[in-house]
N, C-alpha and C. Protein backbone atom coordinates (compact mmCIF):
# COMPACT_ATOMS: atom_id res chain seq x y z
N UNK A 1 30.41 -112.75 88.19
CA UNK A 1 31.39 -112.08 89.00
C UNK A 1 32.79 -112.57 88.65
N UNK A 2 33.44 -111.66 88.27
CA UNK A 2 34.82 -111.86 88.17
C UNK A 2 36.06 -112.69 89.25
N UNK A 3 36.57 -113.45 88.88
CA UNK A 3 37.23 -114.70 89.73
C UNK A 3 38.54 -113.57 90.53
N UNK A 4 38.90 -112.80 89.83
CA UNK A 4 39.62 -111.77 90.81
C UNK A 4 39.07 -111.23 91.76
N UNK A 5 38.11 -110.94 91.35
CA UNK A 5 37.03 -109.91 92.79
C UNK A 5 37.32 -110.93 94.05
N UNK A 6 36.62 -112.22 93.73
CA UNK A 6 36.45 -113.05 94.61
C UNK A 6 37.73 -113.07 95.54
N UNK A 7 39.05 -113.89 94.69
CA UNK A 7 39.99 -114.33 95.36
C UNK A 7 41.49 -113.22 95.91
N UNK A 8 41.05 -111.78 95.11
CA UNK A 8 41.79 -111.03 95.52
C UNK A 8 41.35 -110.38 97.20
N UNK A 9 39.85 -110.57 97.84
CA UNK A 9 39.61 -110.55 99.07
C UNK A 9 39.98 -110.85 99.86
N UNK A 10 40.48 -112.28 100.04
CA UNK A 10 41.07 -112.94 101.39
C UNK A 10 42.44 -112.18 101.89
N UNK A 11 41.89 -112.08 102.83
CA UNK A 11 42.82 -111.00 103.84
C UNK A 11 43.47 -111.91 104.13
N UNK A 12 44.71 -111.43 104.55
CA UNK A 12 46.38 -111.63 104.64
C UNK A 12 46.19 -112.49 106.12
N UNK A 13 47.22 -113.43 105.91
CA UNK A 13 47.11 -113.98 107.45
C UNK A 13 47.73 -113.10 108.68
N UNK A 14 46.97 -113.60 109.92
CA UNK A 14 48.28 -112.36 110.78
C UNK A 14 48.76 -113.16 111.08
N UNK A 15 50.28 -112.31 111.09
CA UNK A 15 51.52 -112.44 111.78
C UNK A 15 51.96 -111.93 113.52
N UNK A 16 52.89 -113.02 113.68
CA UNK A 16 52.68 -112.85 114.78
C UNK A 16 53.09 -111.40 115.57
N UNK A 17 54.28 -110.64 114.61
CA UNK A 17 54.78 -109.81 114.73
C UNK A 17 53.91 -108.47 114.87
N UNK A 18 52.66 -108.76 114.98
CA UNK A 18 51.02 -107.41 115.00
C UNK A 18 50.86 -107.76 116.66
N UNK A 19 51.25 -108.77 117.43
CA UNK A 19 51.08 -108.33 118.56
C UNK A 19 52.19 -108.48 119.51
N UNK A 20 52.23 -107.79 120.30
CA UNK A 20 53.41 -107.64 121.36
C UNK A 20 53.43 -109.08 122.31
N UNK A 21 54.34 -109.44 122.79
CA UNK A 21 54.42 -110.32 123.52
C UNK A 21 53.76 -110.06 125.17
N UNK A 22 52.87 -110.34 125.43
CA UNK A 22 52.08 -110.05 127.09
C UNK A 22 52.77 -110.89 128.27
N UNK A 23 52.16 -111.74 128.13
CA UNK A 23 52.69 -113.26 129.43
C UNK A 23 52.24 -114.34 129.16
N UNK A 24 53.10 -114.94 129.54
CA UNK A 24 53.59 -116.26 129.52
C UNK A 24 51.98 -116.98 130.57
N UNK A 25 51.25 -118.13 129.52
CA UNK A 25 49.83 -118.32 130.25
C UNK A 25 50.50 -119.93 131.23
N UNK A 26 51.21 -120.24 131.02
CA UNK A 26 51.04 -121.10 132.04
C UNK A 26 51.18 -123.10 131.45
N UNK A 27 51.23 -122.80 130.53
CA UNK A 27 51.07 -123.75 128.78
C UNK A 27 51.91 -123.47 128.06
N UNK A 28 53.28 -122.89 128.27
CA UNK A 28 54.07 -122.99 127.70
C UNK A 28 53.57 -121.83 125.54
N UNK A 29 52.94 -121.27 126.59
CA UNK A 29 52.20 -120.37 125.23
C UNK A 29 52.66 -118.83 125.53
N UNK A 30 52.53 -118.24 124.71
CA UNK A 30 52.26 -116.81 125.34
C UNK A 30 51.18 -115.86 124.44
N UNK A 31 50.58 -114.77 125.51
CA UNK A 31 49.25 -114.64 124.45
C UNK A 31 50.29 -113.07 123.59
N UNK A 32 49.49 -113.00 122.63
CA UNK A 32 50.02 -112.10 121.82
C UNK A 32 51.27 -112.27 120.72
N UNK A 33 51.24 -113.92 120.97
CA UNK A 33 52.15 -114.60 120.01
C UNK A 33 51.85 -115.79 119.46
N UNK A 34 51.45 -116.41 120.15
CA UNK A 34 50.88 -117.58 119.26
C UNK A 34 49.36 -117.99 119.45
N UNK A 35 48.60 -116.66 120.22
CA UNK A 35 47.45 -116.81 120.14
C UNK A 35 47.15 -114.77 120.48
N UNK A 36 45.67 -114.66 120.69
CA UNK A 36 45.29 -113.56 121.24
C UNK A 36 44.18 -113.70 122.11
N UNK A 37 43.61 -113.18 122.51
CA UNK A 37 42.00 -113.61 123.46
C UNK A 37 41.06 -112.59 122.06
N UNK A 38 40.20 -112.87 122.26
CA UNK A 38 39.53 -112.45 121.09
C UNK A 38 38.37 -111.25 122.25
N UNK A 39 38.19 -110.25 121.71
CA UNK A 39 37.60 -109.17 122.00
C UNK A 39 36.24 -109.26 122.61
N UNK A 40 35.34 -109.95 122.29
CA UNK A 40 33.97 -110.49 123.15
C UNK A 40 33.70 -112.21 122.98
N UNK A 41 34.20 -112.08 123.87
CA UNK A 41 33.99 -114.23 124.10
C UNK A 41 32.49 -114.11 123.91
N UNK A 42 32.64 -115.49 123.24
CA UNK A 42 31.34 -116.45 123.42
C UNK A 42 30.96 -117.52 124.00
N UNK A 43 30.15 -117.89 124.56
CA UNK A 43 29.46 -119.15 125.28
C UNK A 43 29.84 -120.35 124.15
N UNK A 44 29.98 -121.46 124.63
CA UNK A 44 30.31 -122.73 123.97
C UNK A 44 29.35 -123.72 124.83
N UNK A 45 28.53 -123.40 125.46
CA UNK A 45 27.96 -124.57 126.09
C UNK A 45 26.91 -124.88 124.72
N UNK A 46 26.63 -126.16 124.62
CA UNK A 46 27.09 -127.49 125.61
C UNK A 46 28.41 -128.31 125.20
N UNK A 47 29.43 -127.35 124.39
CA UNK A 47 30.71 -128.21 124.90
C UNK A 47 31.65 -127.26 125.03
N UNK A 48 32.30 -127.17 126.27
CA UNK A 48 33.00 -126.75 126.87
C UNK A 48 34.59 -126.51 126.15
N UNK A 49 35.36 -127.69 125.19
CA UNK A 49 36.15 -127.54 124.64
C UNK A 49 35.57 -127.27 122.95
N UNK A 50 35.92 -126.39 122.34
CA UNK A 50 34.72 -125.94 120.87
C UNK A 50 35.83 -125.24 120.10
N UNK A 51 36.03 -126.17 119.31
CA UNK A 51 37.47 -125.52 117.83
C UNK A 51 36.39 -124.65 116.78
N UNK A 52 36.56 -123.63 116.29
CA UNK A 52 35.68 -123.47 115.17
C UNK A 52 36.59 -122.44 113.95
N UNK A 53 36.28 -123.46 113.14
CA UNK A 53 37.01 -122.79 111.88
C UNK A 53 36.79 -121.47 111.36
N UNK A 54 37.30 -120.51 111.34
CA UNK A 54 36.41 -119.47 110.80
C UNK A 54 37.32 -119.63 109.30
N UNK A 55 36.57 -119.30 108.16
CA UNK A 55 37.10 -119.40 106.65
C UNK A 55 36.53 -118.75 105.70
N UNK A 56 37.23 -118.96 104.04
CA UNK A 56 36.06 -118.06 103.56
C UNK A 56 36.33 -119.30 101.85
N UNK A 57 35.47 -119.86 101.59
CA UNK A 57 35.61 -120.51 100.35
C UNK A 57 36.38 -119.86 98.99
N UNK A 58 36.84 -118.57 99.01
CA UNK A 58 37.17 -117.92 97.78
C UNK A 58 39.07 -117.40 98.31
N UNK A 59 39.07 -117.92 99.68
CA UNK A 59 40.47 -117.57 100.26
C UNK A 59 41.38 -118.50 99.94
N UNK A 60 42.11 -118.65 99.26
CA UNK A 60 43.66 -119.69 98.84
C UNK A 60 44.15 -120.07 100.10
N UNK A 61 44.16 -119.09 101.18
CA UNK A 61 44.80 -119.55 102.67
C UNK A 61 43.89 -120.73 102.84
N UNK A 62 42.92 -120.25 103.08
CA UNK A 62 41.84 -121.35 103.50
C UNK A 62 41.79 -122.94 103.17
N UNK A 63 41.83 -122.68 101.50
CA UNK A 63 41.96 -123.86 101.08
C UNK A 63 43.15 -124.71 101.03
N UNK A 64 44.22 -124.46 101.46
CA UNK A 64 45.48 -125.09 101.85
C UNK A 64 45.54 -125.14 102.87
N UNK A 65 44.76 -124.87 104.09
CA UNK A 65 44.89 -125.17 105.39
C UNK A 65 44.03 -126.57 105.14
N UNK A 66 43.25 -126.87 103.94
CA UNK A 66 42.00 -127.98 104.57
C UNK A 66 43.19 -129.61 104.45
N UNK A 67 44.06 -129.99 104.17
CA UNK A 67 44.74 -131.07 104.46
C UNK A 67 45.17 -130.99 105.71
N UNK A 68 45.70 -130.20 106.26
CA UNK A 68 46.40 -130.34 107.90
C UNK A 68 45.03 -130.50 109.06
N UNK A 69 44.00 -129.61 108.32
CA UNK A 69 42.90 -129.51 109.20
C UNK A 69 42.45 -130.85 109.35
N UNK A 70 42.37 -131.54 108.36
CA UNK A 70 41.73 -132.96 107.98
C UNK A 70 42.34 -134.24 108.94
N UNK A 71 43.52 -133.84 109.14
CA UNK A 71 44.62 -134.76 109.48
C UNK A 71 44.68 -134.58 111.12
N UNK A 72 44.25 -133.08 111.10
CA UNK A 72 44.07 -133.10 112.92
C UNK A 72 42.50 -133.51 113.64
N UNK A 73 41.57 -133.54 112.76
CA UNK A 73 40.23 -134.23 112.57
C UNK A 73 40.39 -135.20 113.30
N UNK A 74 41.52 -136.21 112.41
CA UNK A 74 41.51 -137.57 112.11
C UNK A 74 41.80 -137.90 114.17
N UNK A 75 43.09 -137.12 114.08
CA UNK A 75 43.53 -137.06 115.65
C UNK A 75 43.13 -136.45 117.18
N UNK A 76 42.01 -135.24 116.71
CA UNK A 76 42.08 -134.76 117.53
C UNK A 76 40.98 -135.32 119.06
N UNK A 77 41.20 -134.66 120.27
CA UNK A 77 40.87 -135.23 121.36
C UNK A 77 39.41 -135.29 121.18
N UNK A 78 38.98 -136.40 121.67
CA UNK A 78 37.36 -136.94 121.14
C UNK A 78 36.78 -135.59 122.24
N UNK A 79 37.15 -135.10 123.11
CA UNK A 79 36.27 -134.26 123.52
C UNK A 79 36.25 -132.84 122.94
N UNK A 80 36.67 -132.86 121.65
CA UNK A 80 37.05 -131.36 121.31
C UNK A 80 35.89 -131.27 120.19
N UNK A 81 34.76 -130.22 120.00
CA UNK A 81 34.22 -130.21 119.09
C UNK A 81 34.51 -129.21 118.26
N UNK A 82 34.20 -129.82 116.62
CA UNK A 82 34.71 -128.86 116.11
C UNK A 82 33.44 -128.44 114.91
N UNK A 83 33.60 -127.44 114.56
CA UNK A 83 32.72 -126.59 113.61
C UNK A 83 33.54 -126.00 112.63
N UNK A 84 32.94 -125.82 111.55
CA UNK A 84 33.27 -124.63 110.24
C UNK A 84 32.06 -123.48 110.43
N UNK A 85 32.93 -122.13 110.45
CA UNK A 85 32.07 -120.89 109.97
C UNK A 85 32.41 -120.03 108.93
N UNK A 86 32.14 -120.19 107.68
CA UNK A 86 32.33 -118.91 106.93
C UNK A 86 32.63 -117.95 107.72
N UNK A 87 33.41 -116.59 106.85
CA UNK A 87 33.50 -115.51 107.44
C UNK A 87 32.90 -114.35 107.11
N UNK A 88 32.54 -113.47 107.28
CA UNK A 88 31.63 -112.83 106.89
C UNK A 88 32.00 -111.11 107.06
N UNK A 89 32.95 -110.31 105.93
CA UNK A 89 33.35 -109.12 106.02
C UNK A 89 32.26 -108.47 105.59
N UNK A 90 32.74 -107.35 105.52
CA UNK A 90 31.07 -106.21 104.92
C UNK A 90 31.61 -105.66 103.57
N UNK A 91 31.54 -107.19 102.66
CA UNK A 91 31.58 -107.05 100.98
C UNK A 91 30.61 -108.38 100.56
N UNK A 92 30.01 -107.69 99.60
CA UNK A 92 29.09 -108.89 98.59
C UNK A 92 30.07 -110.14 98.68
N UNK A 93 31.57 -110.35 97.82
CA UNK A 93 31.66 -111.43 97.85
C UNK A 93 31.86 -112.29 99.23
N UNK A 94 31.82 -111.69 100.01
CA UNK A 94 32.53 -112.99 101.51
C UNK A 94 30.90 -113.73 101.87
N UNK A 95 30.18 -112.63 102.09
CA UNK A 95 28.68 -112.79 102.00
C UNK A 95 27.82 -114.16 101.16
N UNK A 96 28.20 -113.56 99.79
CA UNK A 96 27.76 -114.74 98.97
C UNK A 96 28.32 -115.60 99.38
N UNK A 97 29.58 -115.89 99.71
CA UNK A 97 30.09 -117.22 99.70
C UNK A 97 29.45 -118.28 101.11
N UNK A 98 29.48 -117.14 102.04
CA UNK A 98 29.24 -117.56 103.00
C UNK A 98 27.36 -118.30 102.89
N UNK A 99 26.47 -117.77 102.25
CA UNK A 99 25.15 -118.37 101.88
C UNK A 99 25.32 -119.84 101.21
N UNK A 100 26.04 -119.86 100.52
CA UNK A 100 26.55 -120.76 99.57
C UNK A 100 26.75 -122.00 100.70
N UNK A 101 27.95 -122.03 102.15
CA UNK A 101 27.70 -122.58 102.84
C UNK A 101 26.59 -122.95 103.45
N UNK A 102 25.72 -122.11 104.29
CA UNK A 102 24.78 -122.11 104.54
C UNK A 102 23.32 -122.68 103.96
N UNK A 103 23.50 -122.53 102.90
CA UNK A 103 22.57 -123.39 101.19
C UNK A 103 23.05 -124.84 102.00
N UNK A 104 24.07 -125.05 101.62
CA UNK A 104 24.95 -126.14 101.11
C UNK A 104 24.19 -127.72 103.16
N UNK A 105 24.64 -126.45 104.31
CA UNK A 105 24.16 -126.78 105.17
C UNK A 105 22.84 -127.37 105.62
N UNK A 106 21.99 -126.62 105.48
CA UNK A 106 20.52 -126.48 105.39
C UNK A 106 19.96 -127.24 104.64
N UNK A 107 20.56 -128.00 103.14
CA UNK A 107 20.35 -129.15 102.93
C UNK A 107 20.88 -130.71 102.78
N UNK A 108 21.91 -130.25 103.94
CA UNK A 108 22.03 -131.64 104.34
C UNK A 108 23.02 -132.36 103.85
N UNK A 109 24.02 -131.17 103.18
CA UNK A 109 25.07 -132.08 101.88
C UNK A 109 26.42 -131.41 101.74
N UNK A 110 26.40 -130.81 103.68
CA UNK A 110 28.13 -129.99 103.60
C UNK A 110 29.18 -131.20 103.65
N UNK A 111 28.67 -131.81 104.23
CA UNK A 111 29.79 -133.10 104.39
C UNK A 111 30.32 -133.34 103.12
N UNK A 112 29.33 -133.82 102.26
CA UNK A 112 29.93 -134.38 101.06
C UNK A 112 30.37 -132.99 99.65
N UNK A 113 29.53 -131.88 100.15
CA UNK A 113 30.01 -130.57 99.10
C UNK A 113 31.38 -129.88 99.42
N UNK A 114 31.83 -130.07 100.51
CA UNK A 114 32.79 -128.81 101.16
C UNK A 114 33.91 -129.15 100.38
N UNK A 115 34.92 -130.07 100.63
CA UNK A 115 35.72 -130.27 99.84
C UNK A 115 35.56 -129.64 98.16
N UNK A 116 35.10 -131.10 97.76
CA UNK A 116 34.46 -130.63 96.29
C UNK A 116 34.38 -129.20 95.76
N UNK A 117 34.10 -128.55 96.55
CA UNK A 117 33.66 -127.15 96.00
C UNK A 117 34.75 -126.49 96.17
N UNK A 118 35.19 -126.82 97.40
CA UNK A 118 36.44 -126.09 97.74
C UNK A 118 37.53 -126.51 96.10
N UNK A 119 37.72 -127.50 96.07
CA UNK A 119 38.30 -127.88 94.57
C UNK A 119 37.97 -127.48 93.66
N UNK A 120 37.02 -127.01 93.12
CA UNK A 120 36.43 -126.56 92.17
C UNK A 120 36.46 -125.37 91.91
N UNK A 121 37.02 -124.28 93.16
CA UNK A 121 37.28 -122.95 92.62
C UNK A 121 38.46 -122.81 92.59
N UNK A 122 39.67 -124.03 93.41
CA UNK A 122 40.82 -123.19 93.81
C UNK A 122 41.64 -124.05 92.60
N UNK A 123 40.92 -125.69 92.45
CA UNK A 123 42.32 -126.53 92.00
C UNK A 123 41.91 -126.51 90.40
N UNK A 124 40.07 -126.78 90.33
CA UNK A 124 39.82 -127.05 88.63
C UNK A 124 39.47 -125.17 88.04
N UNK A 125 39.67 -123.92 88.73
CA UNK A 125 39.24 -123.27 88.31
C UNK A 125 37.94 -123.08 87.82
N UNK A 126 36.98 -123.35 88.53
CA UNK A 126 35.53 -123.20 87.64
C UNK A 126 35.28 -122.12 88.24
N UNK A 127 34.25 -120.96 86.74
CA UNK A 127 33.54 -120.15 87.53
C UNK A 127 31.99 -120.38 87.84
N UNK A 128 32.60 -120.78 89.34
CA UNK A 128 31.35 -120.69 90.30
C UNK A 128 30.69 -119.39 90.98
N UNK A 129 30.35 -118.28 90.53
CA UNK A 129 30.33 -117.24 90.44
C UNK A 129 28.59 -116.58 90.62
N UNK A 130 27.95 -117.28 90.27
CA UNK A 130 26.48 -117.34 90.27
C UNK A 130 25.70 -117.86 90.82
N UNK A 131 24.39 -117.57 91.75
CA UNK A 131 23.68 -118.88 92.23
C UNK A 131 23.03 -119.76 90.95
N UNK A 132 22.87 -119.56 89.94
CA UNK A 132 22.43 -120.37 89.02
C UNK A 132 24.00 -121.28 88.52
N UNK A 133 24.89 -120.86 88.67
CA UNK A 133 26.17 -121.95 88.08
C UNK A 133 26.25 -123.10 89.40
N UNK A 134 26.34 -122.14 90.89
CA UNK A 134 26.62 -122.89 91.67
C UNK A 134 25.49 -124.14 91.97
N UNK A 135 24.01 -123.38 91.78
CA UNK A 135 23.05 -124.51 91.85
C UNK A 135 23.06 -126.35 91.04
N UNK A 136 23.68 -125.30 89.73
CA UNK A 136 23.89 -126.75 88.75
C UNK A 136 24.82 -128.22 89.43
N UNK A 137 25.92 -127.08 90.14
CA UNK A 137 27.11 -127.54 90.30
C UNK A 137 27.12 -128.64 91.89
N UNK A 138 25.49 -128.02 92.31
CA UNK A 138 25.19 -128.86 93.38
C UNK A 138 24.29 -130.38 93.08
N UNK A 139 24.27 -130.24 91.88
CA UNK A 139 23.10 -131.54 91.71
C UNK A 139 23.94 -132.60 91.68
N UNK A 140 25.24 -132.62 91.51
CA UNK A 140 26.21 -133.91 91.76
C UNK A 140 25.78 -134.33 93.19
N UNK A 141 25.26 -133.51 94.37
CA UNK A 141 25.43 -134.23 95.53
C UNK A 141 23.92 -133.94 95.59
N UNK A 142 22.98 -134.77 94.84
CA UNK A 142 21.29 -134.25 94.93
C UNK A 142 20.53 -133.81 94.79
N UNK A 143 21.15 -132.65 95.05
CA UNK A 143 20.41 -131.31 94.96
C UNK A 143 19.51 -130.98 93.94
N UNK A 144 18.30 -130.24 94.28
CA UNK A 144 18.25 -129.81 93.16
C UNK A 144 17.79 -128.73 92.81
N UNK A 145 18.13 -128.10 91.83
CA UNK A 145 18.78 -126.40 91.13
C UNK A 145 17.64 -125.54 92.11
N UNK A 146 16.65 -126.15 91.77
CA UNK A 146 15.44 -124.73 92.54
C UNK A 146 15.52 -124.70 93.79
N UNK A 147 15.88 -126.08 94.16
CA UNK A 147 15.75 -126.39 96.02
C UNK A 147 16.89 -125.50 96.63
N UNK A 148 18.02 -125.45 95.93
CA UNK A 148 19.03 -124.76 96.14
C UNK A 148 19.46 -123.37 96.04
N UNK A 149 18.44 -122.64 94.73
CA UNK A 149 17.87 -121.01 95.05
C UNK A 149 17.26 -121.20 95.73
N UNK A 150 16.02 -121.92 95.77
CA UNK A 150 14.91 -121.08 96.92
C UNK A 150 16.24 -121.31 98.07
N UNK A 151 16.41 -121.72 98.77
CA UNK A 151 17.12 -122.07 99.96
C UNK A 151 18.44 -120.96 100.25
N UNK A 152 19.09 -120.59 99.16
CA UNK A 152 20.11 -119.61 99.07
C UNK A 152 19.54 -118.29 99.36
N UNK A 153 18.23 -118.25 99.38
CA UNK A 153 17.84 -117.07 98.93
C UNK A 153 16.43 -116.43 100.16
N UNK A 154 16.32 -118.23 100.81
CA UNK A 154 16.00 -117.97 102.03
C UNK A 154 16.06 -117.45 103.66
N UNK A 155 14.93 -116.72 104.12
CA UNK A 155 15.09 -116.16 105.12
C UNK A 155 15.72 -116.47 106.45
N UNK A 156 16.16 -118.11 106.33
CA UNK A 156 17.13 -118.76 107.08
C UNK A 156 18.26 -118.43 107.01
N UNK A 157 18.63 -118.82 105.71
CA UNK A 157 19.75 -118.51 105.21
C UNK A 157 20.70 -117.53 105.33
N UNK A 158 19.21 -116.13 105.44
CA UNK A 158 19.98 -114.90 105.60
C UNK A 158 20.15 -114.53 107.11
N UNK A 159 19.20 -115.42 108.19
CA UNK A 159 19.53 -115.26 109.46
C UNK A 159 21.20 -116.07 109.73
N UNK A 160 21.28 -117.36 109.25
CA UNK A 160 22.57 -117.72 109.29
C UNK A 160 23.66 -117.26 109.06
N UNK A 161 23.69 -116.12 108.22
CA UNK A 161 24.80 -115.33 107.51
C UNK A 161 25.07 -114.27 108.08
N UNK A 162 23.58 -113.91 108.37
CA UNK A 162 23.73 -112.45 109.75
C UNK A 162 24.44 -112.43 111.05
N UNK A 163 24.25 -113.62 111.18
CA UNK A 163 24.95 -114.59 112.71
C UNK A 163 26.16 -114.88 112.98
N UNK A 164 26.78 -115.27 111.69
CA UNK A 164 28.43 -115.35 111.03
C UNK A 164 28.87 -113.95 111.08
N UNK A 165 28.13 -113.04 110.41
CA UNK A 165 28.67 -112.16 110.40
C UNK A 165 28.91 -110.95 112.06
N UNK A 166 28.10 -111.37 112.66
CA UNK A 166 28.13 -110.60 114.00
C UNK A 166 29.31 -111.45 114.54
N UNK A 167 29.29 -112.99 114.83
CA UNK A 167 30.63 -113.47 115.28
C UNK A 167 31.90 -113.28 114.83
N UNK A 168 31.81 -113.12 113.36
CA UNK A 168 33.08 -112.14 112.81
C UNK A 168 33.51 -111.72 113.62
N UNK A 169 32.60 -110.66 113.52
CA UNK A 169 33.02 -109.38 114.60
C UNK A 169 33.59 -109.49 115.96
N UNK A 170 32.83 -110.13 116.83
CA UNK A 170 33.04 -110.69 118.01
C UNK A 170 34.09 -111.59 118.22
N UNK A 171 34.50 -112.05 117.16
CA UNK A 171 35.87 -112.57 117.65
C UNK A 171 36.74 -112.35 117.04
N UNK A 172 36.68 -110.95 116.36
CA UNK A 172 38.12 -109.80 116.13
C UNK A 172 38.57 -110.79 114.49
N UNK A 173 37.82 -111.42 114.26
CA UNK A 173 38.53 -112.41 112.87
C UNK A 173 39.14 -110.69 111.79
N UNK A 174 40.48 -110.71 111.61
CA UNK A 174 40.79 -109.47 110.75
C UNK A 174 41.38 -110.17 109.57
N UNK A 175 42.06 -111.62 108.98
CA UNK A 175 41.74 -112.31 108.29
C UNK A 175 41.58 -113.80 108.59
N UNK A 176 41.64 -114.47 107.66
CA UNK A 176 41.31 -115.86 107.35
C UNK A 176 42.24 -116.79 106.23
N UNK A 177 42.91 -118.17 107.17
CA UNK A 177 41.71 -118.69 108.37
C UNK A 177 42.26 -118.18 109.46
N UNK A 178 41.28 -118.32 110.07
CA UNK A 178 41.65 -117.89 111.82
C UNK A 178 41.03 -119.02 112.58
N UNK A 179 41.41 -119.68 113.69
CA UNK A 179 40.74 -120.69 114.50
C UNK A 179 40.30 -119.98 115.56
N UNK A 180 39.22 -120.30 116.32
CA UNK A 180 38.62 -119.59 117.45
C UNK A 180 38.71 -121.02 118.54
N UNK A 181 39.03 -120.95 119.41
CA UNK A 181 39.26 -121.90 120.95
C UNK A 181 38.34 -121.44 121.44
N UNK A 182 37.60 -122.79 122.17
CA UNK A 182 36.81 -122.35 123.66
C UNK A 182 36.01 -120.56 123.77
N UNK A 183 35.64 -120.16 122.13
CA UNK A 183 34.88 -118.85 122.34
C UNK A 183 35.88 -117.71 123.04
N UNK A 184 37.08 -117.89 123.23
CA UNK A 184 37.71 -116.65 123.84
C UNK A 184 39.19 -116.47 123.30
N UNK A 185 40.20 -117.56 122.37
CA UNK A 185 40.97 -117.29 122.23
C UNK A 185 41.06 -117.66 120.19
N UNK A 186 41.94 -116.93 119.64
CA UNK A 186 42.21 -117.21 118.37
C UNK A 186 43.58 -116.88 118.68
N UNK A 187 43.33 -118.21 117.30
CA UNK A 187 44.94 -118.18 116.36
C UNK A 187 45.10 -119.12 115.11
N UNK A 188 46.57 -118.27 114.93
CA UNK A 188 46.22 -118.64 113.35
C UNK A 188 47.50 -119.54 112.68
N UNK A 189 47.35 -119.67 111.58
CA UNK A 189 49.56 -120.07 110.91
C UNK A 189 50.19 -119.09 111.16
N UNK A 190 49.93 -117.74 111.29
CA UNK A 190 51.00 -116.75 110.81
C UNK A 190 51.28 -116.40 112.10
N UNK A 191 50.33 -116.74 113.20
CA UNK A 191 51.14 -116.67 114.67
C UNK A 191 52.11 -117.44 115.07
N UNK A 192 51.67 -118.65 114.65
CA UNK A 192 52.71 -119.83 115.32
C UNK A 192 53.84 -120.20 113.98
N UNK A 193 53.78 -119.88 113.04
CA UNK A 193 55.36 -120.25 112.18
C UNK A 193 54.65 -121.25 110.74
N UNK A 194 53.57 -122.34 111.82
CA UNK A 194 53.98 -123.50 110.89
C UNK A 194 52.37 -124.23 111.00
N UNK A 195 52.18 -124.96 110.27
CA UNK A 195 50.22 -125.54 110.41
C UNK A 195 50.36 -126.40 111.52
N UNK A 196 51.16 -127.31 111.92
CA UNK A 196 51.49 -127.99 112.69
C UNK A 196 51.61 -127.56 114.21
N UNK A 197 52.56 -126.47 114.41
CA UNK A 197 52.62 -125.84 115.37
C UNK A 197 51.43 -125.11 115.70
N UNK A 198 50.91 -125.02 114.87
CA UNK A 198 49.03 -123.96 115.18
C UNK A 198 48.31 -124.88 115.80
N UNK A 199 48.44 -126.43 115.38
CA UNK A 199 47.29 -127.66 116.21
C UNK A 199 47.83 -127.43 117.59
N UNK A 200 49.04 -127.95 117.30
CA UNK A 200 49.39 -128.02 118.79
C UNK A 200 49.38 -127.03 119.74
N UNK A 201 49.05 -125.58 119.29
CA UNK A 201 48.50 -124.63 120.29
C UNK A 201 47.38 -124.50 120.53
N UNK A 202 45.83 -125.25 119.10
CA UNK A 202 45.15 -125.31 119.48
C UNK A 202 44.80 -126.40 121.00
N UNK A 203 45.15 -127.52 120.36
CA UNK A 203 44.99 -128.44 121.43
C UNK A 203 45.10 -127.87 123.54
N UNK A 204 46.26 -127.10 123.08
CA UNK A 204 46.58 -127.01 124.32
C UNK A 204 46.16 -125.89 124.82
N UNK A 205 45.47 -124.77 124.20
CA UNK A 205 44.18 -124.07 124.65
C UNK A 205 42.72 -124.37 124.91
N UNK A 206 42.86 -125.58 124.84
CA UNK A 206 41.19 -126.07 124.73
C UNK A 206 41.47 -126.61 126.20
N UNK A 207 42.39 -126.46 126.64
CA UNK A 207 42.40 -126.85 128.00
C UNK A 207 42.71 -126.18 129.01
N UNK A 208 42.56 -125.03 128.29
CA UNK A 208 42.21 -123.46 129.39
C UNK A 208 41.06 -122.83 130.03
C-alpha cells in the first residue's frame, strides 16, 4: 500500500470556528468552543473521570500530539484514567491500522510498540504497509511473525475494531486526534488554539 494512501487520510483537525458559541458551562469553558458534547455518550464506569485518546497511527496530527500527551501522562490527576483508541473511518486504511493496534494489544506489547511504531512511519519513513512487513517489524518487541498474523487476523481482533469503529461514531470523532472526556464531551487542538490549552480543558472537564 502506497504511503500516500495511508497518510493523505487523516482528517483535518476541527477548528473551533465549525461551532457556534452556546454557553458559558460554569468552568470558565464554553461548549461549542473549546469543547462539544459528543452525540451519544458513553458509560465510563468503573471510572468515573476517563480521558480517551481517539487517533489513527498513519495521521501526522496524531503523531505530534504524542510529546504533549506524554508530558500530561507524566502530570495528570491520579484519578483520571486514560486510554488510547484507534479510529476507525469506513476506509481499508484507518481499519488496518487500527488491527495493527489491536494485534499489537492482545499481545501484550502496546506499551513498548506504540511509540516505536509510531516513529517508524512518521520520523524513519518505513514502509510498514503490510501485515507481513509489520509482523517482521514486531519481533524487536518478541513477537513473533505468525503469532502476530494469526492474531491480526483474528476474530478478536476483528471484534475490537468493530467496537472502535461504532464508538467512532458515537462520539461524532469527524477527525483526529480528538480527546473524548468522561464519555460525553470532546475536544481537540484546533478548538482550544494550543496543545497546552487542550490539557487544561481536558482536566477541567473531567470534573463535570
Amino acid at each position: 500500500m502506497q504511503r500516500r494512501a495511508f497518510l493523505a487520510g487523516c482528517a483535518g483537525l476541527l477548528t473551533a470556528s465549525s461551532f457556534p458559541a452556546l454557553s458559558a458551562d460554569g468552568f470558565g469553558l464554553v461548549e461549542g468552543v473549546e469543547y462539544k458534547l459528543v452525540p451519544q455518550p458513553q458509560p465510563t464506569i468503573p471510572h468515573p473521570k476517563k480521558v480517551v485518546e481517539v487517533f489513527g497511527y498513519s495521521c501526522p496530527h496524531c503523531y505530534h500530539l504524542e510529546p504533549s500527551l506524554n508530558e500530561w501522562l507524566k502530570d495528570k490527576p491520579e484519578d483520571i484514567y486514560f486510554e488510547r483508541m484507534p479510529v476507525v473511518f469506513n476506509s481499508p486504511n484507518w481499519i488496518f491500522m487500527a488491527r495493527v493496534f489491536f494485534t499489537a494489544q492482545e499481545l501484550g506489547v502496546i506499551e513498548q510498540s506504540h511509540t516505536p511504531f509510531f516513529d517508524a512511519l512518521h520520523k524513519d519513513k518505513k514502509e510498514l504497509f503490510t501485515v507481513e512487513a509489520i509482523a517482521k517489524f514486531f519481533t524487536q518487541f518478541g513477537v513473533k511473525e505468525s503469532d502476530f498474523i494469526n492474531n491480526f487476523k483474528s476474530f478478536k481482533v476483528d471484534q475490537l475494531v468493530r467496537k472502535a469503529g461504532k464508538l467512532t461514531r458515537a462520539y461524532g470523532v469527524e477527525g483526529v486526534p480528538a480527546i473524548i472526556v468522561n464519555g460525553k464531551y470532546l475536544t481537540d487542538v484546533g478548538m482550544n488554539g494550543s496543545r497546552d490549552k487542550m490539557w487544561t480543558t481536558v482536566n477541567t472537564l473531567t470534573n463535570q
